[in-house]
Protein backbone atom coordinates (compact mmCIF):
# COMPACT_ATOMS: atom_id res chain seq x y z
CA UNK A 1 109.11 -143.25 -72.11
CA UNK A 2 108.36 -144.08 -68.11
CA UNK A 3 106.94 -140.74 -67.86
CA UNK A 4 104.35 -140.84 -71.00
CA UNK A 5 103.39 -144.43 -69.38
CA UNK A 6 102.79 -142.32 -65.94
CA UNK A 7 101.17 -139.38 -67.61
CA UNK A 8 98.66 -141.51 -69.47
CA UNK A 9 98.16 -143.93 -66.64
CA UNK A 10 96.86 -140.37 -64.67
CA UNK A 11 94.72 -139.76 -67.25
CA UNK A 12 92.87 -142.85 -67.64
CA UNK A 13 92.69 -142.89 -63.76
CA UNK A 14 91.16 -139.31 -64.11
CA UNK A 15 88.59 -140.69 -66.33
CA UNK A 16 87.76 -143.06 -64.22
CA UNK A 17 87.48 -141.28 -61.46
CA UNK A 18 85.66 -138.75 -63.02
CA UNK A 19 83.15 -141.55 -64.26
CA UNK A 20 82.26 -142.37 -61.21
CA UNK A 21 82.50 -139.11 -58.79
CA UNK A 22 79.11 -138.65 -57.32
CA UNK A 23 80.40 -134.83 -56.69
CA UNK A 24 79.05 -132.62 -59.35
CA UNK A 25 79.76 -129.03 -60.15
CA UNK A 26 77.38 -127.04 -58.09
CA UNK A 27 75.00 -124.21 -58.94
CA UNK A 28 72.54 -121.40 -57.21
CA UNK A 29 69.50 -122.63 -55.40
CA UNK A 30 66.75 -120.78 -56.37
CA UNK A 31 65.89 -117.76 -54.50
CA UNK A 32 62.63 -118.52 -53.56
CA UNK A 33 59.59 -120.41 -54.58
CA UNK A 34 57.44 -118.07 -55.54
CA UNK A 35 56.69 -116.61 -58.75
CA UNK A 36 56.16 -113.06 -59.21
CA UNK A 37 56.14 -109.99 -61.46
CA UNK A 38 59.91 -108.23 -62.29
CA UNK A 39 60.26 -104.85 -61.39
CA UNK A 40 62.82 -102.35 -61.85
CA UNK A 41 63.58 -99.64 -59.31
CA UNK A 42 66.12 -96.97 -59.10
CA UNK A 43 68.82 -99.32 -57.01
CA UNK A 44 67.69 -102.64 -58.30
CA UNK A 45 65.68 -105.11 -60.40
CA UNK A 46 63.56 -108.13 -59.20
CA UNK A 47 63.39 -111.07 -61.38
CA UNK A 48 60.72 -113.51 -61.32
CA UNK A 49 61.78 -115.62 -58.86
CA UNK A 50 62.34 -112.87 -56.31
CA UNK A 51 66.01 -112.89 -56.81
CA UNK A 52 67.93 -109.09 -56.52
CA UNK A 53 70.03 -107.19 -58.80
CA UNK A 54 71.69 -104.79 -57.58
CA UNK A 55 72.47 -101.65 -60.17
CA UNK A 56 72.93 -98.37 -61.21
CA UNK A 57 71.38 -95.62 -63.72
CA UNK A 58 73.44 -92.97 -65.08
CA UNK A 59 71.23 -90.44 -66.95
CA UNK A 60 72.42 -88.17 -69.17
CA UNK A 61 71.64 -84.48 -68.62
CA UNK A 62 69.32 -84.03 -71.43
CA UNK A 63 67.09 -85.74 -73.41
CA UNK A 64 67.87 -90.12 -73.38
CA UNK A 65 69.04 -90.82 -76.99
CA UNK A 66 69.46 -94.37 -76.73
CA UNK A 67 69.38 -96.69 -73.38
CA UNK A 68 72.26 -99.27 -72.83
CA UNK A 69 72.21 -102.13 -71.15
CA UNK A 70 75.78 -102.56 -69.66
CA UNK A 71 76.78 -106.49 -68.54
CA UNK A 72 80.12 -106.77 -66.78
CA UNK A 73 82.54 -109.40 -67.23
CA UNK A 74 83.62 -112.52 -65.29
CA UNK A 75 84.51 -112.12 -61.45
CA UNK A 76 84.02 -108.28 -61.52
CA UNK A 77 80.11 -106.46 -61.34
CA UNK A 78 78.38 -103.20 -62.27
CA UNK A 79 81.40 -100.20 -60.99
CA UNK A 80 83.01 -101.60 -64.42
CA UNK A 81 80.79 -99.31 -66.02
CA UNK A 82 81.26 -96.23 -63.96
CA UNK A 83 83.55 -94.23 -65.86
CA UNK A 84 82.47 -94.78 -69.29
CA UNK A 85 78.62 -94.26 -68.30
CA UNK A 86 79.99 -91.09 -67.82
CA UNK A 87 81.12 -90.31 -71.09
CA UNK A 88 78.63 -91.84 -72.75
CA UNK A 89 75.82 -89.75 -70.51
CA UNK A 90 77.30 -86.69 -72.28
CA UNK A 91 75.91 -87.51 -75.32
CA UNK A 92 72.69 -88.74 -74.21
CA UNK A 93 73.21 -92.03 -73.51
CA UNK A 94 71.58 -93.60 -70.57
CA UNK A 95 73.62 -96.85 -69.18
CA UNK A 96 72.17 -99.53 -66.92
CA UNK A 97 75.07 -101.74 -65.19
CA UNK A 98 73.49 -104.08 -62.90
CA UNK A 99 75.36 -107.21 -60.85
CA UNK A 100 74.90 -110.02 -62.62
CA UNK A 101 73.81 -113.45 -60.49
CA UNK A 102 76.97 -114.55 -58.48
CA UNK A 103 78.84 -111.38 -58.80
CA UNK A 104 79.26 -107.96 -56.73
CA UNK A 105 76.54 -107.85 -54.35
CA UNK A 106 74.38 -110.22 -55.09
CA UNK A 107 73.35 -113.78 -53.36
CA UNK A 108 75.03 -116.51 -53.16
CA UNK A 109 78.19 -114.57 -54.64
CA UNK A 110 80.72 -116.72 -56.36
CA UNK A 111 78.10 -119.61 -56.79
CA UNK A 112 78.05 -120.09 -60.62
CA UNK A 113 73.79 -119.55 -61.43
CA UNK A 114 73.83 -121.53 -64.99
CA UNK A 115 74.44 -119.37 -68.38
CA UNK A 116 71.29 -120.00 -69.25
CA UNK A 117 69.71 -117.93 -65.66
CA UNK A 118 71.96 -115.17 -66.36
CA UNK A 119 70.71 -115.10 -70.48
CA UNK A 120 67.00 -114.63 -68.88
CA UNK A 121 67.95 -111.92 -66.16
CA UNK A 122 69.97 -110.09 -69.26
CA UNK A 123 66.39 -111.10 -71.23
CA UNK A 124 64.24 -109.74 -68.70
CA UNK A 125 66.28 -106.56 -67.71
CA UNK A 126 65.70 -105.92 -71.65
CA UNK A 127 62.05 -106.07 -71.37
CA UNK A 128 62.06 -103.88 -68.42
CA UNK A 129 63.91 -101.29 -70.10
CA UNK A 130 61.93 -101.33 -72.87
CA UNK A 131 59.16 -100.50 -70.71
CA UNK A 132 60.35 -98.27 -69.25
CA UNK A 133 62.11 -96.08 -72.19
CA UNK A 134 59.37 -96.46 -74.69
CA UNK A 135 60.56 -95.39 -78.47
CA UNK A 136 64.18 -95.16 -77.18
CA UNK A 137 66.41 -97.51 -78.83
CA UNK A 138 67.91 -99.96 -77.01
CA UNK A 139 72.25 -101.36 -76.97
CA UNK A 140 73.33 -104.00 -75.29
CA UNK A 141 76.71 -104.20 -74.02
CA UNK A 142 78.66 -106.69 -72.93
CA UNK A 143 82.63 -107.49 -71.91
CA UNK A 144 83.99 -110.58 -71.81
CA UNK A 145 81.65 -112.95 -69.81
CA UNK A 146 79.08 -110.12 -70.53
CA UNK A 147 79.84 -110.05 -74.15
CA UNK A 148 78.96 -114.40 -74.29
CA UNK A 149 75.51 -113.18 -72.04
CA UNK A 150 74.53 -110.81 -74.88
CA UNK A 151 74.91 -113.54 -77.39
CA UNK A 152 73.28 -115.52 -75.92
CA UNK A 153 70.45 -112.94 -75.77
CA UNK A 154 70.00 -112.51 -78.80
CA UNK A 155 69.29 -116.12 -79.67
CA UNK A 156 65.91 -115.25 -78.06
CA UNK A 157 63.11 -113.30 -79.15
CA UNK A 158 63.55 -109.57 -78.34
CA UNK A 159 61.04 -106.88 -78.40
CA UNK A 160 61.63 -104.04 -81.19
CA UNK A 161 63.20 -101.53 -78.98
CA UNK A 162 66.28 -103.77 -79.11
CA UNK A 163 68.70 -101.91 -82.01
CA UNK A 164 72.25 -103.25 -81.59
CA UNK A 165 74.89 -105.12 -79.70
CA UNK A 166 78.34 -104.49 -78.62
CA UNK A 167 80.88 -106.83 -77.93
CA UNK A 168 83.70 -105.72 -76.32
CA UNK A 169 86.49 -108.64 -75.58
CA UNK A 170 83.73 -110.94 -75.56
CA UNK A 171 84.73 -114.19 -73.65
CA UNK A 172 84.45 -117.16 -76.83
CA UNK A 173 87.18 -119.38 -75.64
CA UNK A 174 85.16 -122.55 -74.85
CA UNK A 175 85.58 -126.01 -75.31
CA UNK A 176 86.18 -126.30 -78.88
CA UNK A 177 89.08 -123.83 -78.72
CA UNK A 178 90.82 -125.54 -76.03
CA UNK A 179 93.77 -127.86 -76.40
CA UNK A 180 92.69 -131.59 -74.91
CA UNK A 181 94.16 -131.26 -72.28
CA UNK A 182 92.97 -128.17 -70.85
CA UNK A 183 89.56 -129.45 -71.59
CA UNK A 184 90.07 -132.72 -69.68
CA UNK A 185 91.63 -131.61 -66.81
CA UNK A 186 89.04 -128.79 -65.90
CA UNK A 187 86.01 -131.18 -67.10
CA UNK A 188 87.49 -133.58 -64.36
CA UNK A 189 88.86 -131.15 -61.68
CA UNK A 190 85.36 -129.73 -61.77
CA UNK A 191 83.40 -133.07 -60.55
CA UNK A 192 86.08 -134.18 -58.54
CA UNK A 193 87.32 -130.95 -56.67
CA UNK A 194 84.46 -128.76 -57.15
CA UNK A 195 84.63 -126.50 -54.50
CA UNK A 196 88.36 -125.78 -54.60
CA UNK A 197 89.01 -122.17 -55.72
CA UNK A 198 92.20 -120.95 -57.62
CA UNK A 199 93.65 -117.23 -58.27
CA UNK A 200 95.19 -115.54 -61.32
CA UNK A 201 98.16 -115.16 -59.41
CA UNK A 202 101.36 -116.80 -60.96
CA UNK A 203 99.59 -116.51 -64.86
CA UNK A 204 101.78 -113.82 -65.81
CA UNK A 205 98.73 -112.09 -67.62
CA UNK A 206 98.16 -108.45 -68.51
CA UNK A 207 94.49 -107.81 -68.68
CA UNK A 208 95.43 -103.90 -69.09
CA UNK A 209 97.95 -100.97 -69.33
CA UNK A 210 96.52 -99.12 -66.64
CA UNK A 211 97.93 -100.25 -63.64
CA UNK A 212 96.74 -97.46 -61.16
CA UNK A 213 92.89 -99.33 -62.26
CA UNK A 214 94.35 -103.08 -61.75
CA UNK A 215 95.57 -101.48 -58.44
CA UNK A 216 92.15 -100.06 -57.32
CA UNK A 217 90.62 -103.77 -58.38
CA UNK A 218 93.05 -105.73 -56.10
CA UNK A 219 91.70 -103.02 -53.12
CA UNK A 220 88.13 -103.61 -54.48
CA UNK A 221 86.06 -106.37 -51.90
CA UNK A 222 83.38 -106.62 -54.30
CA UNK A 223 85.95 -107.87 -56.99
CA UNK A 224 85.88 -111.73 -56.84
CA UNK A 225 89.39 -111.99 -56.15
CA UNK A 226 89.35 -116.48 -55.30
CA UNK A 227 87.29 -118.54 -58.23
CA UNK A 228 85.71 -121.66 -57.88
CA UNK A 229 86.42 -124.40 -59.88
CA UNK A 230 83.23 -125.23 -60.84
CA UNK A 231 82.08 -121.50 -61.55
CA UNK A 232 84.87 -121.66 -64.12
CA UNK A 233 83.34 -124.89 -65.88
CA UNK A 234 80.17 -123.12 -65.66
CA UNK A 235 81.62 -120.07 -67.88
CA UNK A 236 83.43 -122.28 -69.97
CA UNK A 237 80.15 -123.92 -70.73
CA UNK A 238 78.58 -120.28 -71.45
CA UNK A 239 81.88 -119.22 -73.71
CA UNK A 240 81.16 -122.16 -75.46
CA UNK A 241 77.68 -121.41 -76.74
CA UNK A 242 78.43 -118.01 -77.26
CA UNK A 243 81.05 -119.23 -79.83
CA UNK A 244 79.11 -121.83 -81.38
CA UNK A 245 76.20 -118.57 -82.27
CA UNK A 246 78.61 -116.29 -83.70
CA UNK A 247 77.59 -116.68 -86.80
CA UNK A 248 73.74 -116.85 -85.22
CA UNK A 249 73.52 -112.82 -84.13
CA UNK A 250 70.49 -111.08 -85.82
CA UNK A 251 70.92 -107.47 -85.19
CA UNK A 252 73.72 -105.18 -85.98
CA UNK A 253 76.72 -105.58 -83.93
CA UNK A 254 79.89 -103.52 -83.13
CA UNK A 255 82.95 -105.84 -82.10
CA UNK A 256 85.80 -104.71 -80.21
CA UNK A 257 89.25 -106.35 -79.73
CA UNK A 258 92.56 -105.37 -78.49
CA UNK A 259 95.78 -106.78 -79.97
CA UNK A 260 97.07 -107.19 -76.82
CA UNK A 261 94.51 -108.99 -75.18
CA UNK A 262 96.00 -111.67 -73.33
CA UNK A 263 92.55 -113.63 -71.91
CA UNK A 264 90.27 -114.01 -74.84
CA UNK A 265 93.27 -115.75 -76.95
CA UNK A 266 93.90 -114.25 -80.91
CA UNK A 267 93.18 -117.82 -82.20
CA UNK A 268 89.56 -117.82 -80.68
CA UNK A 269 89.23 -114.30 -81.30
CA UNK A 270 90.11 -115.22 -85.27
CA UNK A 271 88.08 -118.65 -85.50
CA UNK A 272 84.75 -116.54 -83.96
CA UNK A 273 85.35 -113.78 -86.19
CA UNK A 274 85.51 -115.78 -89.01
CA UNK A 275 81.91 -116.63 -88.85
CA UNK A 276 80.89 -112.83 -87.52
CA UNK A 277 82.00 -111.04 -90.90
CA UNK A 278 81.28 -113.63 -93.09
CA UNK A 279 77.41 -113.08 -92.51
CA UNK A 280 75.77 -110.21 -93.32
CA UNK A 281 79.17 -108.14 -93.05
CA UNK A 282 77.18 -104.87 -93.56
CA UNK A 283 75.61 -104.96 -90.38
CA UNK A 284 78.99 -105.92 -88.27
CA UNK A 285 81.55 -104.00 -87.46
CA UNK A 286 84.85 -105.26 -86.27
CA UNK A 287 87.17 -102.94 -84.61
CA UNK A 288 90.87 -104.31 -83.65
CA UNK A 289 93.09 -101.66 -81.33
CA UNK A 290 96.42 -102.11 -81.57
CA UNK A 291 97.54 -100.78 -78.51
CA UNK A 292 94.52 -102.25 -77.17
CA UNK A 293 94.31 -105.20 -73.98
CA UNK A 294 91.67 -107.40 -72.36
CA UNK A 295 89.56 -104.04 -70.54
CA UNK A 296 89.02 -102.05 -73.38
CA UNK A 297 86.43 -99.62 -71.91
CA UNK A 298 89.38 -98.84 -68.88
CA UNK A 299 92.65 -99.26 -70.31
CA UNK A 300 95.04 -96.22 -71.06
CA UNK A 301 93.05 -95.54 -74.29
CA UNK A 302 89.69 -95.91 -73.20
CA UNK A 303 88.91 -92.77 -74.34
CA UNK A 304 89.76 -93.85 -77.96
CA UNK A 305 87.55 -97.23 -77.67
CA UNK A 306 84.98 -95.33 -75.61
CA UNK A 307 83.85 -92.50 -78.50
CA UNK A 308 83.83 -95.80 -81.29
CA UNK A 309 81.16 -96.90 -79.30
CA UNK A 310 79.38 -93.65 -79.25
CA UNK A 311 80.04 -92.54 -83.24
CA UNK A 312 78.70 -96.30 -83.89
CA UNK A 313 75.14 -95.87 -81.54
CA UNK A 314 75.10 -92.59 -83.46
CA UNK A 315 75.48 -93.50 -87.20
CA UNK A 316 76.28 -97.18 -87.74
CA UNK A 317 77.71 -96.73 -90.90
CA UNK A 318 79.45 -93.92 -90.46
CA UNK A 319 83.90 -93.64 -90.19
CA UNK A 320 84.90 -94.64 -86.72
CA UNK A 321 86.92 -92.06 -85.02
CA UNK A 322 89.49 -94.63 -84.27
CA UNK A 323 90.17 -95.77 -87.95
CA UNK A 324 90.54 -99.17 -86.61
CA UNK A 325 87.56 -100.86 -88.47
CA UNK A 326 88.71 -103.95 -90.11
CA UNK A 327 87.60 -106.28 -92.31
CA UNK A 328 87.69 -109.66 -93.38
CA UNK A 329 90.74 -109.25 -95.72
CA UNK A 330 92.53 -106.44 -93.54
CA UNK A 331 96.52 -106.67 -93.48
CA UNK A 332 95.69 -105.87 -89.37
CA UNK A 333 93.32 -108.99 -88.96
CA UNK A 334 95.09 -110.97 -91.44
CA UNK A 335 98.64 -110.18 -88.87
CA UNK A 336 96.55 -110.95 -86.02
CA UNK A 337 95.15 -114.54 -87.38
CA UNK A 338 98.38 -115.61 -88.84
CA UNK A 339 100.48 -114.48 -85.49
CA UNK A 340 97.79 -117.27 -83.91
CA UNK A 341 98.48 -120.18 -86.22
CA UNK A 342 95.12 -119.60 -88.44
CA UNK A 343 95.48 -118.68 -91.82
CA UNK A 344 92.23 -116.87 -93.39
């Protein structure tokens, strides 16, 4: 009993203190004042505020089939994307992986830019592309904290070149999927402590089977490896309107999960999907790997996850070479759901 008396008598002096911090979660100063024209060029892409994205083009040998718009996930930056672009470029697939504000190479790295800056850099790399690729049609891809940026793209008006999305892992665990007290200790740990940074060490999470890649990560400088506290309240914020628009995405959409993913938790995973497939199910496709983890696109069976994405660009409707389609009444998804406390 004397230690629920303590344990609430620290959270009401949390509250309070987060009432009246004057410290607030910090973001990105702008780059500069100035407005001015984007451009894209071979290495990188100017936004309209002069700020620079670093990124690379992998063109496929022949003719560009479709273009794709690659955006990494949380704490990593474009190399995510440098094995598959390689697959994919043998079937004609141009990819464009550029470092998204805060990550890799960019600016004021590990400085959390807002969700809604990095929606308009996705927005205006998208128009770029566009111009540049007339007639081709256009994917956007996004894992994890890219997957919640491509939602939230697509809650904007897009120019016609724009064909599909597809979300691999994509990073829906916000606020309203959090237990209370998760919620409340970040919300206040973020005014109060911003700066402090925290690792993944100690978690005891898997984000893949292939450990040679985690390896070449850890060795990887440009790999944030130390996060602010206040950059994760900022992507919690972003997860959290990515989940509330799942049911909001207006062009067809290919949706990958592994069931061994051990970041984007099953009950999210099952409480987003819910809404996904429910409307219009012919243009979604949910795919659910078994033997799958976070890092679809680089674990042991990329290969597997990696020619899904390509039959799907090809011929939405088509068979998946995988098999692992599911739907809303699957014996796979309904396993998954029910292993996570949700019954569908």
């Amino acid at each position: 009993m004397v230690i629920r008396i303590m344990s609430a008598l620290l959270l009401v002096c949390l509250l309070l203190l987060y009432q009246s911090a004057c410290m607030q979660p910090r973001l990105q100063h702008p780059a500069v004042d100035a407005t001015r024209m984007p451009e894209l060029n071979p290495a990188r892409a100017l936004m309209a505020d002069g700020y620079s994205l670093p990124l690379s083009i992998n063109q496929p040998v022949g003719d560009v089939q479709a273009v794709l718009l690659a955006l990494h996930g949380f704490n990593d930056y474009r190399n995510a994307f440098h094995d598959p672009a390689r697959l994919f470029a043998q079937h004609g697939i141009l990819t464009v992986a550029y470092d998204q504000r805060g990550f890799g190479e960019t600016a004021q790295r590990g400085l959390w830019p807002g969700h809604v800056q990095l929606q308009r850099d996705a927005q205006t790399m998208v128009r770029l592309l566009c111009e540049h690729y007339p007639g081709v049609p256009l994917y956007l891809l996004g894992e994890s904290m890219g997957g919640a940026v491509a939602i939230e793209v697509l809650q904007q008006q897009l120019p016609d070149c724009v064909a599909g999305t597809i979300l691999v892992a994509p990073a829906i665990w916000g606020w309203q999927t959090m237990p209370w007290w998760q919620s409340m200790a970040l919300r206040a740990a973020a005014h109060l402590f911003p700066a402090a940074t925290v690792t993944g060490e100690g978690l005891e999470i898997t984000p893949s089977d292939n450990i040679e890649m985690l390896r070449a990560l850890g060795r990887d400088p440009l790999v944030i490896k130390s996060t602010r506290i206040d950059t994760i309240f900022g992507l919690t914020n972003l997860m959290d309107a990515a989940y509330s628009h799942s049911a909001k995405i207006p062009l067809p959409t290919l949706l990958l999960y592994g069931m061994h993913d051990e970041i984007i938790p099953p009950g999210a995973m099952c409480r987003f999907q819910r809404e996904f497939l429910a409307d219009a199910p012919d243009s979604r496709t949910m795919v659910l790997y078994p033997q799958g983890y976070h890092m679809l696109t680089r674990d042991l069976q990329a290969t597997t996850v990696l020619e899904d994405i390509i039959a799907w660009i090809r011929q939405r409707r088509a068979d998946l070479p995988s098999g692992n389609r599911v739907t809303s009444d699957s014996v796979r998804l309904l396993e998954l759901c029910a292993a996570a406390g949700i019954p569908l």
